[in-house]
C-alpha atoms as a PDB file:
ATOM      1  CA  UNK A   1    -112.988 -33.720  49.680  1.00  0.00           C
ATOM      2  CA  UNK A   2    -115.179 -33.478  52.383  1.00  0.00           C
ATOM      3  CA  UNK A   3    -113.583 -31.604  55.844  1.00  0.00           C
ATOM      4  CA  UNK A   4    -113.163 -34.361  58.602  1.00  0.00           C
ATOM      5  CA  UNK A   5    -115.497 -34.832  61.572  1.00  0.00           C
ATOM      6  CA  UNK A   6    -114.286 -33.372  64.706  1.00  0.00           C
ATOM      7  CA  UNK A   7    -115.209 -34.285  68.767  1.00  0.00           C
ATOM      8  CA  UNK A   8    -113.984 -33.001  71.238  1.00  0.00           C
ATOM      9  CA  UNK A   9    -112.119 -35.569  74.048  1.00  0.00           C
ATOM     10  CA  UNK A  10    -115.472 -35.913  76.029  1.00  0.00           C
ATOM     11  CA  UNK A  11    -117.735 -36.371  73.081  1.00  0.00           C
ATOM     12  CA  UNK A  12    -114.823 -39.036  72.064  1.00  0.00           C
ATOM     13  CA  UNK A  13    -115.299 -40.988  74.916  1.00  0.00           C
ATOM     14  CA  UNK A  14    -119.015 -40.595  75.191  1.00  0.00           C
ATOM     15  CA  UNK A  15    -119.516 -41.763  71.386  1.00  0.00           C
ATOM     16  CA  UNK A  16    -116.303 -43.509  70.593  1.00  0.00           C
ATOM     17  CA  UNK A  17    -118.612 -46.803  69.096  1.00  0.00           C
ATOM     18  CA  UNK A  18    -120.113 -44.437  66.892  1.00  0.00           C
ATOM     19  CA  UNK A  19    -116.662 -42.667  65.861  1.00  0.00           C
ATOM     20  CA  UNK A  20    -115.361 -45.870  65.060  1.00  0.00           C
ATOM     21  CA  UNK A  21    -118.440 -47.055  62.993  1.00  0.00           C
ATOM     22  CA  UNK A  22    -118.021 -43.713  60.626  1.00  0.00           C
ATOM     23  CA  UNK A  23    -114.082 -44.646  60.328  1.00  0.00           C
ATOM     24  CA  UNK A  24    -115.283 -48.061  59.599  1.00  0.00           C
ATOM     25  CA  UNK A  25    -116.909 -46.503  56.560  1.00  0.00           C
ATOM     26  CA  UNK A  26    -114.173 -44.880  55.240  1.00  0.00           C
ATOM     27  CA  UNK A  27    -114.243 -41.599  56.921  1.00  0.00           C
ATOM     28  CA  UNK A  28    -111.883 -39.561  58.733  1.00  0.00           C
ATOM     29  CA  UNK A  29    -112.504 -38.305  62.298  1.00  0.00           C
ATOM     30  CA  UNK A  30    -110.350 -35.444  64.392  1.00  0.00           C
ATOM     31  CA  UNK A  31    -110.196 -35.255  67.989  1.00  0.00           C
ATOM     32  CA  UNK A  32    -109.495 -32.297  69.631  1.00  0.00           C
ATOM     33  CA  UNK A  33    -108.350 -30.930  72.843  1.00  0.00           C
ATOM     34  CA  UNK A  34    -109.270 -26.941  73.910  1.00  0.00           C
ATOM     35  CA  UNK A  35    -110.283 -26.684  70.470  1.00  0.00           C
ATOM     36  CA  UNK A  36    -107.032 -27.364  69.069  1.00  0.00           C
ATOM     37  CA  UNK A  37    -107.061 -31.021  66.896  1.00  0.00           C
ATOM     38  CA  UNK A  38    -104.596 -33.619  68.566  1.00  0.00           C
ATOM     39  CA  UNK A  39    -105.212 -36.953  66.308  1.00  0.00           C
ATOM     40  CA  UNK A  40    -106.929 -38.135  63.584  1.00  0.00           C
ATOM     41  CA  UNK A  41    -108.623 -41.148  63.611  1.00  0.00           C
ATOM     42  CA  UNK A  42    -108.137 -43.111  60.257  1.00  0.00           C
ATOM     43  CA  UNK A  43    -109.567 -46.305  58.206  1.00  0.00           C
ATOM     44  CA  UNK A  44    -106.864 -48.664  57.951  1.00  0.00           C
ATOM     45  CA  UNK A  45    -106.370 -49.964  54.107  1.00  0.00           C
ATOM     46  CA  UNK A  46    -108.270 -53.158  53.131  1.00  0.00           C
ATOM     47  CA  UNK A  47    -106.527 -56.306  53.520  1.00  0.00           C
ATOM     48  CA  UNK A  48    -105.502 -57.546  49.799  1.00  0.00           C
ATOM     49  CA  UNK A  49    -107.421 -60.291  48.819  1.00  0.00           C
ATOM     50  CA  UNK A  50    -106.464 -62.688  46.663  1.00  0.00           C
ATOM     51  CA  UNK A  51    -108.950 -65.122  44.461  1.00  0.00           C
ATOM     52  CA  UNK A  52    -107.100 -68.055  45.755  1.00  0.00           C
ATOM     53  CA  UNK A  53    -103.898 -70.476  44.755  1.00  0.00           C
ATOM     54  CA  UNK A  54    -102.619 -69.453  41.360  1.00  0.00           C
ATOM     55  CA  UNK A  55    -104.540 -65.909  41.060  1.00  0.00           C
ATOM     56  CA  UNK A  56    -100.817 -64.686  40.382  1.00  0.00           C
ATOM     57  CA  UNK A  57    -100.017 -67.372  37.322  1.00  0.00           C
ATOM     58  CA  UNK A  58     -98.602 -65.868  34.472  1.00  0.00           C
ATOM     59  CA  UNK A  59     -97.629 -62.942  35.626  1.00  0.00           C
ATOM     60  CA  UNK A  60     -94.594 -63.967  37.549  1.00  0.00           C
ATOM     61  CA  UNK A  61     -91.546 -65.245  36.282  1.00  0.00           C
ATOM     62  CA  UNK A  62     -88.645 -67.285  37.914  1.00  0.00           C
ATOM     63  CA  UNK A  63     -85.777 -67.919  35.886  1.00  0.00           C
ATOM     64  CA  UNK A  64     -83.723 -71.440  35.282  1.00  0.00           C
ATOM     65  CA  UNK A  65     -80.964 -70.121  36.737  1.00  0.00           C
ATOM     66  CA  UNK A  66     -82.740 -68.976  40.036  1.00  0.00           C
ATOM     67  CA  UNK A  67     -80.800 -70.844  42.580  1.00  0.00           C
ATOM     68  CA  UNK A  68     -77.400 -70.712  41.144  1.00  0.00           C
ATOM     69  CA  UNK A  69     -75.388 -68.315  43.129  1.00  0.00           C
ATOM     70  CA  UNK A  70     -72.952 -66.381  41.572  1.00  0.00           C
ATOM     71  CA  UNK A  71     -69.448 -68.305  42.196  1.00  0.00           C
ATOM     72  CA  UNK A  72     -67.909 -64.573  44.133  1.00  0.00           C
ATOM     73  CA  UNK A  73     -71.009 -65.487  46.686  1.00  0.00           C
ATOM     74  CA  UNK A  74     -70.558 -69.247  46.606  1.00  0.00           C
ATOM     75  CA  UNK A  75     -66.993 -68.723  47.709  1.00  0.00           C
ATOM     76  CA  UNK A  76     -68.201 -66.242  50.566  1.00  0.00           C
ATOM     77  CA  UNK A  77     -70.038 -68.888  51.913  1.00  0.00           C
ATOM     78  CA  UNK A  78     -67.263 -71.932  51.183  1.00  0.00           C
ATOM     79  CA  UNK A  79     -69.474 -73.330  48.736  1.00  0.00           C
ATOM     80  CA  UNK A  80     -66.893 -74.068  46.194  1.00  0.00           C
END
């Protein structure tokens, strides 16, 4: 694995676009402060995307019984 980039807090705020374009692409960047790192600047994960309405069919299963509460609950909440 490849050692993170590291700036410094006034190359940070002089290239901070650029530092965010290289995140962008999936790499890690450490800012430091004196020389000693302080944060790490991180890609957030990808969004999950889905193929659209029913990409999940089949592979989820509801049983008949789904909404019957069990009657210990039902009487919790008056229901019987």
């Amino acid at each position: 694995m490849e050692a993170a980039r590291q700036y410094n807090v006034h190359e940070a705020k002089t290239h901070f676009s650029r530092i965010l374009e290289q995140v962008a692409t999936g790499e890690e960047v450490v800012i430091s402060k004196a020389g000693e790192p302080v944060a790490k600047v991180v890609p957030l994960r990808p969004k999950v995307r889905r193929s659209g309405r029913g990409s999940l069919r089949g592979q989820i299963h509801i049983p008949d019984d789904f909404d019957d509460l069990p009657d210990d609950i039902a009487d919790a909440f008056g229901m019987h």
